[in-house]
C-alpha atoms as a PDB file:
ATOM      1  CA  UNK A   1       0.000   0.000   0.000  1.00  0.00           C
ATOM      2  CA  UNK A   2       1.840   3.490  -0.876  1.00  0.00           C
ATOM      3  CA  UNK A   3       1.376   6.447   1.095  1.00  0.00           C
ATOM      4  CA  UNK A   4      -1.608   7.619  -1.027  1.00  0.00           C
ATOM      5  CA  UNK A   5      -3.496   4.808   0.005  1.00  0.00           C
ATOM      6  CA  UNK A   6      -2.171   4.364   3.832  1.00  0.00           C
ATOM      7  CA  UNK A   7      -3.365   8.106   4.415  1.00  0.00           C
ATOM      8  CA  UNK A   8      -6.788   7.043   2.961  1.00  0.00           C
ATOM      9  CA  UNK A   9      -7.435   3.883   4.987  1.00  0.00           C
ATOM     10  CA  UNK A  10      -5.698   6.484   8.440  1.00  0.00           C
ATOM     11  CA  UNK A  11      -7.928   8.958   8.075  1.00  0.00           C
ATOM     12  CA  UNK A  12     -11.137   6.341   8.054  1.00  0.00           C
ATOM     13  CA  UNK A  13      -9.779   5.369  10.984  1.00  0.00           C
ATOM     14  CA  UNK A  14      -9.386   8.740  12.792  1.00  0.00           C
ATOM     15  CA  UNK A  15     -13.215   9.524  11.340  1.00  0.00           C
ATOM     16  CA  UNK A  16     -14.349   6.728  13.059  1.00  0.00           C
ATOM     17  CA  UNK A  17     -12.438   7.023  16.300  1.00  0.00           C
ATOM     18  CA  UNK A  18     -12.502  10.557  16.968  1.00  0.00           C
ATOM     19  CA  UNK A  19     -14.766  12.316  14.458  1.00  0.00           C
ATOM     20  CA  UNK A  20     -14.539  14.770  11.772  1.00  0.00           C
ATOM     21  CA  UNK A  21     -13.964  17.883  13.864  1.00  0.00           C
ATOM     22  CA  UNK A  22     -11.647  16.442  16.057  1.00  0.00           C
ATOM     23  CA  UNK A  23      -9.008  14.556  13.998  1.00  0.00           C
ATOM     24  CA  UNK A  24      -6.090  16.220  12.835  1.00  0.00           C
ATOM     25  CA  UNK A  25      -3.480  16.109  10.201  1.00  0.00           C
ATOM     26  CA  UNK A  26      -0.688  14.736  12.510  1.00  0.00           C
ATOM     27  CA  UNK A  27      -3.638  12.093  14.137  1.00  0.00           C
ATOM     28  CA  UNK A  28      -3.814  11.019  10.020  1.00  0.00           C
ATOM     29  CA  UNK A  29      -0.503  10.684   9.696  1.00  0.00           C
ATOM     30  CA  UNK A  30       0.248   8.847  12.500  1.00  0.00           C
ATOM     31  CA  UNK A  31      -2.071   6.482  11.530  1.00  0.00           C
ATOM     32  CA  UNK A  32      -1.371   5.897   8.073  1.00  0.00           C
ATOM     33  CA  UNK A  33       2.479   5.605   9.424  1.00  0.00           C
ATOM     34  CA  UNK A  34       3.442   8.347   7.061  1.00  0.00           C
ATOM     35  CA  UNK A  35       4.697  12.292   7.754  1.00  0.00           C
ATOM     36  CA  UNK A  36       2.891  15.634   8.035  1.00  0.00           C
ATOM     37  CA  UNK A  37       3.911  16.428   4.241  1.00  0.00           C
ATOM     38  CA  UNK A  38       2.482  13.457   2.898  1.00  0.00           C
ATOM     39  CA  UNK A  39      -1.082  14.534   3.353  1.00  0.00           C
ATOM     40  CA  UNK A  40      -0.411  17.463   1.378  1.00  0.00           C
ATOM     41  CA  UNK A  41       1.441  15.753  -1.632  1.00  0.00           C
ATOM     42  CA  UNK A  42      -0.970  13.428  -2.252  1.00  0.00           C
ATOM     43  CA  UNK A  43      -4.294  15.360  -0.753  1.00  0.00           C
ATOM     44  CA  UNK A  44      -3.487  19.249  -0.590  1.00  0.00           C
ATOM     45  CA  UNK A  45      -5.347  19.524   2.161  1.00  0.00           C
ATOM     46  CA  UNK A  46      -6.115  17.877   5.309  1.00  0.00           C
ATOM     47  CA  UNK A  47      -9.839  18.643   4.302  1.00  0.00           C
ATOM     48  CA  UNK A  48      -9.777  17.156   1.324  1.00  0.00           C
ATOM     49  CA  UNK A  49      -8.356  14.114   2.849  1.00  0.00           C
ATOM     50  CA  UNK A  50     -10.881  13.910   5.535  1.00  0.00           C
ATOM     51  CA  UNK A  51     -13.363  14.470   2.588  1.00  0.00           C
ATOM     52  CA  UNK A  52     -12.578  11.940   0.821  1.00  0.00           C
ATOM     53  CA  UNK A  53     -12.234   9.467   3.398  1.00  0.00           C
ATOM     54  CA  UNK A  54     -15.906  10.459   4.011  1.00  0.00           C
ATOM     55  CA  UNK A  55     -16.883   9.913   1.162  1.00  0.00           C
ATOM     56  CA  UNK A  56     -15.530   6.615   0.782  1.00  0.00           C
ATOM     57  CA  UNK A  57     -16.913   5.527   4.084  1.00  0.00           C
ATOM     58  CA  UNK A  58     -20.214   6.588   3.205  1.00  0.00           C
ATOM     59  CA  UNK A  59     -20.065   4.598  -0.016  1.00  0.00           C
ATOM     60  CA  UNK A  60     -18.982   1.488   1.709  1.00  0.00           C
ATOM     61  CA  UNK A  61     -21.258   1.954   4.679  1.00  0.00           C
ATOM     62  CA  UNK A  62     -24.110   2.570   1.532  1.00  0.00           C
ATOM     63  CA  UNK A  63     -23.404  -0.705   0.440  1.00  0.00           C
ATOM     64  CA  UNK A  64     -23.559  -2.456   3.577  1.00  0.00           C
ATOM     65  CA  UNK A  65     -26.888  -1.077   4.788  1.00  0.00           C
ATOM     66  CA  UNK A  66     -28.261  -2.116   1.225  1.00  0.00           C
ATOM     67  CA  UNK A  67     -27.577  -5.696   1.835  1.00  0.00           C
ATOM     68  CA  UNK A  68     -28.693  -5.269   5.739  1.00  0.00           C
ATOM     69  CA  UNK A  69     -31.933  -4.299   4.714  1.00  0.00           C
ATOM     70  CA  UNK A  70     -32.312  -6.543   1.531  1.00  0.00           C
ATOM     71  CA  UNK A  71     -36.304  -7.632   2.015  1.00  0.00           C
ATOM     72  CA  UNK A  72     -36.277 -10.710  -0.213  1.00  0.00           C
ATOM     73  CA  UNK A  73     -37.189 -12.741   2.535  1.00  0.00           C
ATOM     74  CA  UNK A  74     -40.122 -10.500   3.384  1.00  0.00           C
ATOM     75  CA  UNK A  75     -42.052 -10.725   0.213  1.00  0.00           C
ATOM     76  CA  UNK A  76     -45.161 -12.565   1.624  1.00  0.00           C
ATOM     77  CA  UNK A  77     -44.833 -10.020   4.925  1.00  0.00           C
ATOM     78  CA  UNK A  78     -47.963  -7.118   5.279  1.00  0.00           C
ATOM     79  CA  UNK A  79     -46.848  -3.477   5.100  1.00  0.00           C
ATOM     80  CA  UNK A  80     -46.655  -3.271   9.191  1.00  0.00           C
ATOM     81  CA  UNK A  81     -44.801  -6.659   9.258  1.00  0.00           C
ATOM     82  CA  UNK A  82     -42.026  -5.433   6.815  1.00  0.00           C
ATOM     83  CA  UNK A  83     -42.342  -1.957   8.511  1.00  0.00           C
ATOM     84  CA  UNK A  84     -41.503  -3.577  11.600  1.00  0.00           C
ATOM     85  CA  UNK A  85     -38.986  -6.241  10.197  1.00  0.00           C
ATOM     86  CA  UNK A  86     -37.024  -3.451   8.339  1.00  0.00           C
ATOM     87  CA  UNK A  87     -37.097  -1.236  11.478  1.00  0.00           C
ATOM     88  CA  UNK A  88     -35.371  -3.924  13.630  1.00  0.00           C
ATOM     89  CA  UNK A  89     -32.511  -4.131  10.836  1.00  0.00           C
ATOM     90  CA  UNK A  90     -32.046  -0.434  11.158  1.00  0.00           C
ATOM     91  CA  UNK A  91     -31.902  -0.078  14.459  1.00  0.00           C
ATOM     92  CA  UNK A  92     -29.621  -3.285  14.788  1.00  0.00           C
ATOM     93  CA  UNK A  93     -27.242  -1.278  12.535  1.00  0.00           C
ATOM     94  CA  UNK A  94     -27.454   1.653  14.906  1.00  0.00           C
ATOM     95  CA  UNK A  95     -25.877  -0.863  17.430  1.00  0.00           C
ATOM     96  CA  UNK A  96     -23.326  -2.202  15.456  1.00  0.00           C
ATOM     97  CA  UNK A  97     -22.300   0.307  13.455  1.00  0.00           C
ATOM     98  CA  UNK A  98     -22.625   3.496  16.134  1.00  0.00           C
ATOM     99  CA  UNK A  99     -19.789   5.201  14.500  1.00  0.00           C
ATOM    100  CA  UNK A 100     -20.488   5.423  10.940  1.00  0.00           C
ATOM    101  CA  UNK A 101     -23.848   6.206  12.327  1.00  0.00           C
ATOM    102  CA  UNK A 102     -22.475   9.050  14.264  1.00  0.00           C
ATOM    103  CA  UNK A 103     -20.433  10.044  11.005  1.00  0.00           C
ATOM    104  CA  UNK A 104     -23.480  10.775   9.040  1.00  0.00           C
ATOM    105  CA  UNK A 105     -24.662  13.077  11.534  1.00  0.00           C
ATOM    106  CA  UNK A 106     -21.715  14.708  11.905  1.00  0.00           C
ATOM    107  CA  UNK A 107     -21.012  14.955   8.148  1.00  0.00           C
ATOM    108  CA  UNK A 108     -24.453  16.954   8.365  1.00  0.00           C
ATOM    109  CA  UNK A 109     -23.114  19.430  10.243  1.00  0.00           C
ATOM    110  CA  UNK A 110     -19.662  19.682   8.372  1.00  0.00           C
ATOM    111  CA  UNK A 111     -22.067  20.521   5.269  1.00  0.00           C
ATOM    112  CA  UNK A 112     -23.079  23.555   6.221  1.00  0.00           C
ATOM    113  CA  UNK A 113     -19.537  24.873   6.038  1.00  0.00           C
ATOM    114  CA  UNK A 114     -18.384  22.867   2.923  1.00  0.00           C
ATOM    115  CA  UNK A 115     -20.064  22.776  -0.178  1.00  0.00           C
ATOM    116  CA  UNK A 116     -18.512  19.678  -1.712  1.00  0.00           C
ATOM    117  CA  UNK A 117     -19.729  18.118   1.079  1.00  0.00           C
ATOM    118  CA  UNK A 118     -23.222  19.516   0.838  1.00  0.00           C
ATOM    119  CA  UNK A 119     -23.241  18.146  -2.514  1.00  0.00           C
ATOM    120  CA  UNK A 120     -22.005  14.940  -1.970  1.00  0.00           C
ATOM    121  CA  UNK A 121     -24.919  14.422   1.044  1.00  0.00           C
ATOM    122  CA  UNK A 122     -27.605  16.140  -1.733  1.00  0.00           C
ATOM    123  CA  UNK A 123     -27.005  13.636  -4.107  1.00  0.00           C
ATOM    124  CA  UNK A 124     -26.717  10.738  -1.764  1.00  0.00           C
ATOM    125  CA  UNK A 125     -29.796  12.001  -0.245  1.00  0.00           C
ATOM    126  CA  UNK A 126     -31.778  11.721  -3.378  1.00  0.00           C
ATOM    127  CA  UNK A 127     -31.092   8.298  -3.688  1.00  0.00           C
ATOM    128  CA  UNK A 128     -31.474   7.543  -0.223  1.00  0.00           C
ATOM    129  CA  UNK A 129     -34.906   8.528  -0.496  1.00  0.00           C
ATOM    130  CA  UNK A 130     -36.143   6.705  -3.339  1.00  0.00           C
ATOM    131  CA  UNK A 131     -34.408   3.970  -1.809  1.00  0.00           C
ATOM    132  CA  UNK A 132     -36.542   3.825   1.067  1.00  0.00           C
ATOM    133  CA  UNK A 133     -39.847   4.737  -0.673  1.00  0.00           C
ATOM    134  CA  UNK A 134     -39.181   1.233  -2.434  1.00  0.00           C
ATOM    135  CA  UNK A 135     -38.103  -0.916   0.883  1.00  0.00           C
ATOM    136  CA  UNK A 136     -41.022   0.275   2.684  1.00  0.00           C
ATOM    137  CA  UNK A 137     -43.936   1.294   0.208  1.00  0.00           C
ATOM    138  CA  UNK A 138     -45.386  -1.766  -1.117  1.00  0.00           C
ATOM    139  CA  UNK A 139     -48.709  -0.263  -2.340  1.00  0.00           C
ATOM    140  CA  UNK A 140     -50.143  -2.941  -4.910  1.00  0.00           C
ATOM    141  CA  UNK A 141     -51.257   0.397  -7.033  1.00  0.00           C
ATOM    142  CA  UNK A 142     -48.177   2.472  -8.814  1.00  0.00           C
ATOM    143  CA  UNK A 143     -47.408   6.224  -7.099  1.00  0.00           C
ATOM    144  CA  UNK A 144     -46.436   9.195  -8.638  1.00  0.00           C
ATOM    145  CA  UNK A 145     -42.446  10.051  -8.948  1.00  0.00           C
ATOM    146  CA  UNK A 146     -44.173  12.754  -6.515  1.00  0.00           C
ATOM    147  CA  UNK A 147     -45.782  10.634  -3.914  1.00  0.00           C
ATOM    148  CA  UNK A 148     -42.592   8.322  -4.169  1.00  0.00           C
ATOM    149  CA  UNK A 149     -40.251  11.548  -3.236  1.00  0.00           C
ATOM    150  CA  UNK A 150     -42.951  12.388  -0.209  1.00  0.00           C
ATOM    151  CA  UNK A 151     -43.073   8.907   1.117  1.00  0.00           C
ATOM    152  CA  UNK A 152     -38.994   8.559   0.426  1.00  0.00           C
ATOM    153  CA  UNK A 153     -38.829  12.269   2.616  1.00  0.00           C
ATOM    154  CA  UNK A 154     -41.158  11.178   5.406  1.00  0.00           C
ATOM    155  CA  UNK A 155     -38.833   7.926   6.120  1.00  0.00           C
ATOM    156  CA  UNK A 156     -35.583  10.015   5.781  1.00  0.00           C
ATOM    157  CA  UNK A 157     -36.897  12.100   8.258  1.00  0.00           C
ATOM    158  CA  UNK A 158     -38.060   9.634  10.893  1.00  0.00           C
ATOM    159  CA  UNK A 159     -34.720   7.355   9.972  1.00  0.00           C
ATOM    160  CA  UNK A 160     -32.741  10.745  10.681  1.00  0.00           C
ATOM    161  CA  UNK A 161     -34.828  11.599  14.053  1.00  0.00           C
ATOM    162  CA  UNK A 162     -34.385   7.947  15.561  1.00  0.00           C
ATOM    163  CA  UNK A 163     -30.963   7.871  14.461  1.00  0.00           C
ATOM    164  CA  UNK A 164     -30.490  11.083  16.972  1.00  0.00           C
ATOM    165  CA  UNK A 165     -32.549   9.706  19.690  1.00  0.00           C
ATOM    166  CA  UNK A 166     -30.377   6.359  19.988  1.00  0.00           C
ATOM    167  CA  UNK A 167     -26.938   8.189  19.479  1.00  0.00           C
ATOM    168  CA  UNK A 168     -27.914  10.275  22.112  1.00  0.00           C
ATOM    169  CA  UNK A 169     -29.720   8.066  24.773  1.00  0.00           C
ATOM    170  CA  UNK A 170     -30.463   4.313  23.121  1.00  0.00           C
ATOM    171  CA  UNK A 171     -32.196   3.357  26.461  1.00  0.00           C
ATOM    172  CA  UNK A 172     -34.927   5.398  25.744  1.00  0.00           C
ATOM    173  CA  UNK A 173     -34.989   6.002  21.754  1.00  0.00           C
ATOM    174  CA  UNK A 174     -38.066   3.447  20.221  1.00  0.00           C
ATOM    175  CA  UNK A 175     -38.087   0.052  19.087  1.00  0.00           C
ATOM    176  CA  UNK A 176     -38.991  -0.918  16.129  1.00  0.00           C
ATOM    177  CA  UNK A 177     -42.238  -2.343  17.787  1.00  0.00           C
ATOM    178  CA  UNK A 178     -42.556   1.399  18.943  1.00  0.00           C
ATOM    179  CA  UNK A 179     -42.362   2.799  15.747  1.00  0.00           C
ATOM    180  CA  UNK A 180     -44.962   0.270  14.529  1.00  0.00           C
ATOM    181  CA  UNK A 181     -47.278   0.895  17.665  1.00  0.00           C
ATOM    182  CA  UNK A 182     -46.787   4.418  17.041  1.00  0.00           C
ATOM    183  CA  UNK A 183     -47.661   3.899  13.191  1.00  0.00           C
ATOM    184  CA  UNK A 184     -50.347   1.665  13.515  1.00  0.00           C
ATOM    185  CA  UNK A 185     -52.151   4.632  16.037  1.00  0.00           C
ATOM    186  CA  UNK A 186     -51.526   7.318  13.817  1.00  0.00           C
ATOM    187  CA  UNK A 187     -52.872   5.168  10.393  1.00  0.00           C
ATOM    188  CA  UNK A 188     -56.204   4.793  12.644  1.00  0.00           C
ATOM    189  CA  UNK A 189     -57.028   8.407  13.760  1.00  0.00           C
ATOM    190  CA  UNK A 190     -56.058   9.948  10.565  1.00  0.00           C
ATOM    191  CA  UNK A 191     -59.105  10.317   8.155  1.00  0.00           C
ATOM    192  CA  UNK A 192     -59.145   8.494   4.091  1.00  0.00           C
ATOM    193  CA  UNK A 193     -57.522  10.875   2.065  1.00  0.00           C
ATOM    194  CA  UNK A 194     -60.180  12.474  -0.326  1.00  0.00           C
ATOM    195  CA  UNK A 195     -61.105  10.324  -3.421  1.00  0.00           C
END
């Protein structure tokens, strides 16, 4: 592994240990074994290294959560049986995975002072959306590419609020029967929609 490489796979390391805003260029290069001047022959920047290792990790952790929450077994489940099945896989993730969970929050708040960021979490978000519109909507009736971005929204922004209720206290943040409880309440005291 060269240097390029070593200061990639140290800086994923340093994200995931001591967070974005915390990990510095010589915490980098100690890690990837390599010197202070490294990071800047091969990266420029410390940001850009940290960037990049972000966005890496993101990919990777992308990939995993796709084959976490692959539903093939659930094909014969009803919509509050694969709400609740998918829910436990999510929130098992937010067990195992803590950090890269954490991550994702904080790479949220670097956004708002780095565009490239921004735009890497805009697109990602985009897909992330439709991605959960189709693991959870299993209407037997096609949406609109409208309804699909609504219903994609609405379980980006619960996934995003129970992800900060179990990084912050997970003895209290729901369960996934909570969530369906909770659901299953709301789908009952809500009138039809208007034909």
């Amino acid at each position: 592994m060269g240097n390029r490489e070593a200061l990639l796979e140290g800086a994923k390391r340093c994200l995931a240990e001591k967070g974005y805003a915390r990990t510095t260029a010589r915490d980098i290069a100690t890690a990837a074994g390599t010197s202070l001047a490294a990071i800047g022959y091969h990266y420029r920047t410390t940001e850009a290294l940290l960037n990049a290792a972000l966005f890496e990790v993101m990919q990777e952790w992308g990939d995993e959560m796709a084959r976490a929450l692959a539903t093939d077994d659930l094909a014969d489940a009803g919509p509050l049986e694969r709400f609740e099945a998918v829910w436990t896989r999510i929130i098992d993730s937010f067990r195992t995975h803590r950090s890269l969970w954490a991550m994702q929050l904080e790479a949220l708040t670097q956004s708002q002072h780095q565009p490239e960021v921004r735009a890497q979490l805009a697109g990602g978000l985009a897909a992330a959306r439709l991605g959960l519109a189709e693991l959870f909507d299993v209407s037997p009736t096609p949406v609109s590419p409208a309804l699909t971005a609504a219903v994609g929204a609405f379980h980006q922004a619960l996934l995003t609020g129970v992800l900060t209720q179990w990084l912050i206290d997970p003895d209290q943040a729901p369960s996934a029967a909570d969530l369906t409880a909770a659901l299953r309440h709301l789908a009952t005291t809500i009138a039809p929609a208007p034909a």
